[in-house]
N, C-alpha and C. Protein backbone atom coordinates (compact mmCIF):
# COMPACT_ATOMS: atom_id res chain seq x y z
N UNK A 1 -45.92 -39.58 33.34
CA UNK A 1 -46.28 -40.96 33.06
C UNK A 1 -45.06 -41.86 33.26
N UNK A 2 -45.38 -42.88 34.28
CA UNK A 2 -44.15 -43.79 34.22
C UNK A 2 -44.14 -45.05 33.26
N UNK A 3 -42.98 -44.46 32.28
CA UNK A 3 -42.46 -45.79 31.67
C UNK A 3 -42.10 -47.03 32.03
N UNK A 4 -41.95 -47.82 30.88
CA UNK A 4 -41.55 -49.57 31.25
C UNK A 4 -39.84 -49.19 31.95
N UNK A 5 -38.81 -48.05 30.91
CA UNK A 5 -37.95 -48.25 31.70
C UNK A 5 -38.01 -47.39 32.82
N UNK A 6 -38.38 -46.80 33.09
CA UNK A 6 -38.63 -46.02 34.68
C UNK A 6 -39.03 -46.77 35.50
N UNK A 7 -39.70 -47.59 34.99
CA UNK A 7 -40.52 -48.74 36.13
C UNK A 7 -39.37 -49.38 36.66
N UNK A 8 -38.65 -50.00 35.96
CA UNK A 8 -37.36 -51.31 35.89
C UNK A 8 -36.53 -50.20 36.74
N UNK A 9 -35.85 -49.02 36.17
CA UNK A 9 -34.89 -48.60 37.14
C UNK A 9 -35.38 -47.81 38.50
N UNK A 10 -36.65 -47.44 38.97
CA UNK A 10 -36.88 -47.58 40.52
C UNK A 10 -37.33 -48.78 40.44
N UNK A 11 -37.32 -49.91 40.46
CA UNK A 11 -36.97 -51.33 40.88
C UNK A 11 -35.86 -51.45 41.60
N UNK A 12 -35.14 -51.61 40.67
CA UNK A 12 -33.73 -52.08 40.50
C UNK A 12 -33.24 -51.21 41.48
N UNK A 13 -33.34 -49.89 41.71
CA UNK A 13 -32.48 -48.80 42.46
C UNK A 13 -33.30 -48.84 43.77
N UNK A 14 -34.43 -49.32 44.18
CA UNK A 14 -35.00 -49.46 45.45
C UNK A 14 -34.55 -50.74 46.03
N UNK A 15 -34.42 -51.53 45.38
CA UNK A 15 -33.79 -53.06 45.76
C UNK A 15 -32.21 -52.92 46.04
N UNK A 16 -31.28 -52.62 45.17
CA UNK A 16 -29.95 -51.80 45.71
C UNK A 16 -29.77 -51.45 46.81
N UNK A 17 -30.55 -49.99 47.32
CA UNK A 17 -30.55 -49.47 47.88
C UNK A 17 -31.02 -50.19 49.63
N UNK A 18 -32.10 -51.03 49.22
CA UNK A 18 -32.48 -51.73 50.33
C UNK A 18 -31.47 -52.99 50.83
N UNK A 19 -30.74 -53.48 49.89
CA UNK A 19 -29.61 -54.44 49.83
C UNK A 19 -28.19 -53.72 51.10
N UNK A 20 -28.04 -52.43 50.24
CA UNK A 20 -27.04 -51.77 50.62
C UNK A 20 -27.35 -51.47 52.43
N UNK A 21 -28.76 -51.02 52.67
CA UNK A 21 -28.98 -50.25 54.13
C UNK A 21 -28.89 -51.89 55.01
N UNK A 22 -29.65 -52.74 54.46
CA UNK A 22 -29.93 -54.13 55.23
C UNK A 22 -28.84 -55.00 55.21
N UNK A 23 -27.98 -55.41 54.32
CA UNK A 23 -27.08 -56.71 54.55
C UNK A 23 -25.36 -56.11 53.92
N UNK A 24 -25.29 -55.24 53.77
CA UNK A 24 -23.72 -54.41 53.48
C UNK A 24 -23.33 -54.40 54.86
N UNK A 25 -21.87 -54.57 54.34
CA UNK A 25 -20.94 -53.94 55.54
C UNK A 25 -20.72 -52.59 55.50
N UNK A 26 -20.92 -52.09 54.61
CA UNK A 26 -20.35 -50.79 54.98
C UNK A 26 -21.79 -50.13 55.82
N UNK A 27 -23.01 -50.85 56.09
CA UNK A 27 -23.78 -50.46 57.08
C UNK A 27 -23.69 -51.15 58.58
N UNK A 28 -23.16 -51.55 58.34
CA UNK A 28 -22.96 -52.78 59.22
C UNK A 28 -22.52 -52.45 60.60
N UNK A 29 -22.03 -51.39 61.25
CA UNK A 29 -21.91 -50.20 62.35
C UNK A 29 -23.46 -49.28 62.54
N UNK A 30 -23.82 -49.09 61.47
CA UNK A 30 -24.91 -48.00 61.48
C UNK A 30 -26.30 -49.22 62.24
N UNK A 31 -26.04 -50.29 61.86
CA UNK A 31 -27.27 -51.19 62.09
C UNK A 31 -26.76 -51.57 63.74
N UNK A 32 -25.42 -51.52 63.86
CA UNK A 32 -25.17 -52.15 64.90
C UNK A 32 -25.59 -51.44 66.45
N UNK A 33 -25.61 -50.09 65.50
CA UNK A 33 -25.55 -48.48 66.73
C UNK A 33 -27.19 -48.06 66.74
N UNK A 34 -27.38 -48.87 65.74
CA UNK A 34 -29.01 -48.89 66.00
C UNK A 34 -29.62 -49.64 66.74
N UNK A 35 -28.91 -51.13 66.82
CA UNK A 35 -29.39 -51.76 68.08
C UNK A 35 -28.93 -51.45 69.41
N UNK A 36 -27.61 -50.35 69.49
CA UNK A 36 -27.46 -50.60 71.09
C UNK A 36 -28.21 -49.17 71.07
N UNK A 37 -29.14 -48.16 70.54
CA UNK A 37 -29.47 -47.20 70.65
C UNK A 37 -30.94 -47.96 71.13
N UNK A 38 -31.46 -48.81 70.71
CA UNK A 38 -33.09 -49.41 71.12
C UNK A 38 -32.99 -50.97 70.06
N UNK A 39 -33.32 -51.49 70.75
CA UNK A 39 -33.38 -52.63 69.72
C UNK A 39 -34.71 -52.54 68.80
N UNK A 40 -35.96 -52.27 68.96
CA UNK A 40 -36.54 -52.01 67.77
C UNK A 40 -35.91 -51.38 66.79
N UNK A 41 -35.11 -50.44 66.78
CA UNK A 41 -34.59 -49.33 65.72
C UNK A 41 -33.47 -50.57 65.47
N UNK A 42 -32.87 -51.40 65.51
CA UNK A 42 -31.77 -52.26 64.94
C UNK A 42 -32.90 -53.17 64.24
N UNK A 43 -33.53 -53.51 64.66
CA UNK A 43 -34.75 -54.37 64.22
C UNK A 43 -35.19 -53.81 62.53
N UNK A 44 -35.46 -52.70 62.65
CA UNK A 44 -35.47 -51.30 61.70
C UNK A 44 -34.55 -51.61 60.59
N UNK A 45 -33.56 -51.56 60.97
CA UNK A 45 -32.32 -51.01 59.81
C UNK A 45 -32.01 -52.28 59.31
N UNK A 46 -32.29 -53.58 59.76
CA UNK A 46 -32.18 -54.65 58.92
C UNK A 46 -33.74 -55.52 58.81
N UNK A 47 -34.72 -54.76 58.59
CA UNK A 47 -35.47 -55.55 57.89
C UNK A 47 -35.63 -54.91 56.72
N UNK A 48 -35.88 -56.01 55.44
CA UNK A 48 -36.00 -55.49 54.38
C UNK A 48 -37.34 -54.85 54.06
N UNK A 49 -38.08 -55.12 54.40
CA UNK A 49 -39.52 -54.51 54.14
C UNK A 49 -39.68 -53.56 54.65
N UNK A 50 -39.14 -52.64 55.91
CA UNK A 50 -39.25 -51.49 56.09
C UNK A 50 -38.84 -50.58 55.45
N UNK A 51 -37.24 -51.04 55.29
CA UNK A 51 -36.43 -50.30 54.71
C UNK A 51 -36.41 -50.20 52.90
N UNK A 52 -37.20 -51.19 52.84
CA UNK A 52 -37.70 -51.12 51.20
C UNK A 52 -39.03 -50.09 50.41
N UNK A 53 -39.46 -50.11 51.83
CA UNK A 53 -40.50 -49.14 51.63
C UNK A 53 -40.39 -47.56 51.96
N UNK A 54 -38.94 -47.28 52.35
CA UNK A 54 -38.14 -46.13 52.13
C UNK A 54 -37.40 -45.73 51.70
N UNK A 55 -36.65 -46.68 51.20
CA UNK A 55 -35.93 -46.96 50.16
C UNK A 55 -36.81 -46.12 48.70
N UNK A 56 -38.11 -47.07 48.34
CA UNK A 56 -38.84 -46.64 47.58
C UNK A 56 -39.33 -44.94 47.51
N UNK A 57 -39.66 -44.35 48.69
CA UNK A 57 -39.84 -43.15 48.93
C UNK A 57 -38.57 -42.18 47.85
N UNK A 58 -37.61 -42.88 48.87
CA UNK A 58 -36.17 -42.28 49.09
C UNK A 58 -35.57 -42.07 47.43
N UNK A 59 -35.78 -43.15 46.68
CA UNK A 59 -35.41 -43.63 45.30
C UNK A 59 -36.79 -42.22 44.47
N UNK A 60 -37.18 -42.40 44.52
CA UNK A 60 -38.84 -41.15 43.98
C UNK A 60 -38.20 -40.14 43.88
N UNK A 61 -38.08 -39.21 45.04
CA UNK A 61 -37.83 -38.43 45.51
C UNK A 61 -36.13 -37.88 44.85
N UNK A 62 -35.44 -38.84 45.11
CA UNK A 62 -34.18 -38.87 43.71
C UNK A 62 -34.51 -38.57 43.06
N UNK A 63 -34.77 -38.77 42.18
CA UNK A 63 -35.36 -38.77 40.64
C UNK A 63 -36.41 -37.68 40.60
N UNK A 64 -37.02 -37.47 41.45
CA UNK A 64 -37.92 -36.33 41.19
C UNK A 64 -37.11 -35.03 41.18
N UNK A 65 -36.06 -34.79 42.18
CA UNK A 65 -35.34 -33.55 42.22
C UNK A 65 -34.15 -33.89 41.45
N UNK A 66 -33.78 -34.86 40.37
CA UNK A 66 -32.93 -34.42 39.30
C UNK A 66 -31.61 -35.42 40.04
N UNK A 67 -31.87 -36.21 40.78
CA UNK A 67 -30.35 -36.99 41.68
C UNK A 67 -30.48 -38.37 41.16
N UNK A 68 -30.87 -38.65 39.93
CA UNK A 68 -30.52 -39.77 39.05
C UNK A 68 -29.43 -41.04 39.38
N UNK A 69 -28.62 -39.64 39.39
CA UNK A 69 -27.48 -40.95 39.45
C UNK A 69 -27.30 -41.54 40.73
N UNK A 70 -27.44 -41.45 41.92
CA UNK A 70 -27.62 -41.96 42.87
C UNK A 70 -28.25 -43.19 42.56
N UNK A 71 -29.45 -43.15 42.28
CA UNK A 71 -30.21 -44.28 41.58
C UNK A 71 -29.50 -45.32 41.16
N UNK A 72 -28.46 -44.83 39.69
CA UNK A 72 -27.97 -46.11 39.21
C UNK A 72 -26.84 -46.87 39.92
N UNK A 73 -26.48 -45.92 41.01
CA UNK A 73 -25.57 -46.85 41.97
C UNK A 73 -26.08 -47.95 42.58
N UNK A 74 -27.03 -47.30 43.44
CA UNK A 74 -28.44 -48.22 43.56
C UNK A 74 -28.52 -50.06 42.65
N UNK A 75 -29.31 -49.34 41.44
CA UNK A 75 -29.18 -50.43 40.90
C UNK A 75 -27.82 -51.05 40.27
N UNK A 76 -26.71 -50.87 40.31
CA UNK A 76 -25.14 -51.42 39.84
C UNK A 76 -25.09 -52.20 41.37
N UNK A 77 -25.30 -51.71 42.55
CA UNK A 77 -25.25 -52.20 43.75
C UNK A 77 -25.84 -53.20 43.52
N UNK A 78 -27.06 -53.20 43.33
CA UNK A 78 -27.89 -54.77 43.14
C UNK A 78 -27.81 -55.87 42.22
N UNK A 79 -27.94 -55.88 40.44
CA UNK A 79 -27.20 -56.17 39.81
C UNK A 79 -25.42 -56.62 39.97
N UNK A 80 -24.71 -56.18 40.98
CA UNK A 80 -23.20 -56.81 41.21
C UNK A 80 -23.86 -57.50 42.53
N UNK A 81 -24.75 -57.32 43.17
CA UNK A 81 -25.13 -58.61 44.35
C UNK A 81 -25.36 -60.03 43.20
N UNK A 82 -26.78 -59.51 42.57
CA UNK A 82 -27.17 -60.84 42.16
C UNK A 82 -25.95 -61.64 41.05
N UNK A 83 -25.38 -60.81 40.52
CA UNK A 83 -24.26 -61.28 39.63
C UNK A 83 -23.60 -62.53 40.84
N UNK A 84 -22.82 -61.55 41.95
CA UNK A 84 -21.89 -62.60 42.39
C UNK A 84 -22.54 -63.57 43.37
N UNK A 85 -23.93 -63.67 43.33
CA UNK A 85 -24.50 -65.00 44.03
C UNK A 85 -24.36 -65.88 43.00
N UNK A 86 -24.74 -65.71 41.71
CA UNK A 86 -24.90 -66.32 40.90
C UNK A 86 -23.53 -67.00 40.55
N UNK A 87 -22.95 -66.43 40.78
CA UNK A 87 -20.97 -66.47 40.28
C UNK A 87 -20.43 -67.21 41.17
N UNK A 88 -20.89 -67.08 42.65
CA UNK A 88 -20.10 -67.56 44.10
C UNK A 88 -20.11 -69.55 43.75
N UNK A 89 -20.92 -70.35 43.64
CA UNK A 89 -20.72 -71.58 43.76
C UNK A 89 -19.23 -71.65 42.41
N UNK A 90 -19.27 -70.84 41.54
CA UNK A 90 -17.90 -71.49 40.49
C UNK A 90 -16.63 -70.65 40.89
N UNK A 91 -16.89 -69.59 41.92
CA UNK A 91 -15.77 -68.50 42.33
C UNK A 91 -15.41 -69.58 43.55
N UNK A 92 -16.51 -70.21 44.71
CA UNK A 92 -15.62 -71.55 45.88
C UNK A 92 -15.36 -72.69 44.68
N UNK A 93 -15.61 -73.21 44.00
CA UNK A 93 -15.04 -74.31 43.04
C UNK A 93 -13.48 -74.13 42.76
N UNK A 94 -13.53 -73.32 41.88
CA UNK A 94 -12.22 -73.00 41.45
C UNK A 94 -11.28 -72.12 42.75
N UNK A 95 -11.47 -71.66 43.83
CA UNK A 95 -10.80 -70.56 44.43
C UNK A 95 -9.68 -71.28 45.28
């Protein structure tokens, strides 16, 4: 039975995770080698709705075989996105 917090952390850790594959730099080669490999497949690796919906798989499937913590990177990944959007207009103010 999935709980309220089980619910919230594959949220949170599918959104991360989809953050991390779609708009990170440290993917940011992998997306790039995906477009000169076919451009649909670059098309692929940065849309969020594909990749959110494997993400989601991907996040399950964690957690089902006991790889938890992967997860909460996941969601710390996302949670420190929305933090520093939220943060960025007083971080260019003052910087």
């Amino acid at each position: 039975m999935l709980t309220f917090i089980s619910f919230i952390t594959f949220i949170l850790s599918t959104i991360g995770a989809t953050l991390i594959i779609t708009t990170s730099s440290l993917f940011k080669p992998v997306r790039e080698l995906g477009k000169r490999i076919h451009p649909k497949l670059g098309k692929f690796l940065s849309c969020s709705m594909c990749i959110g919906a494997w993400s989601g798989v991907t996040v399950y499937l964690l957690e089902y075989f006991g790889f938890s913590i992967i997860n909460y990177a996941f969601m710390g990944s996302f949670v420190s996105y929305v933090a520093y959007l939220l943060l960025k207009p007083l971080i260019e103010k003052y910087d």
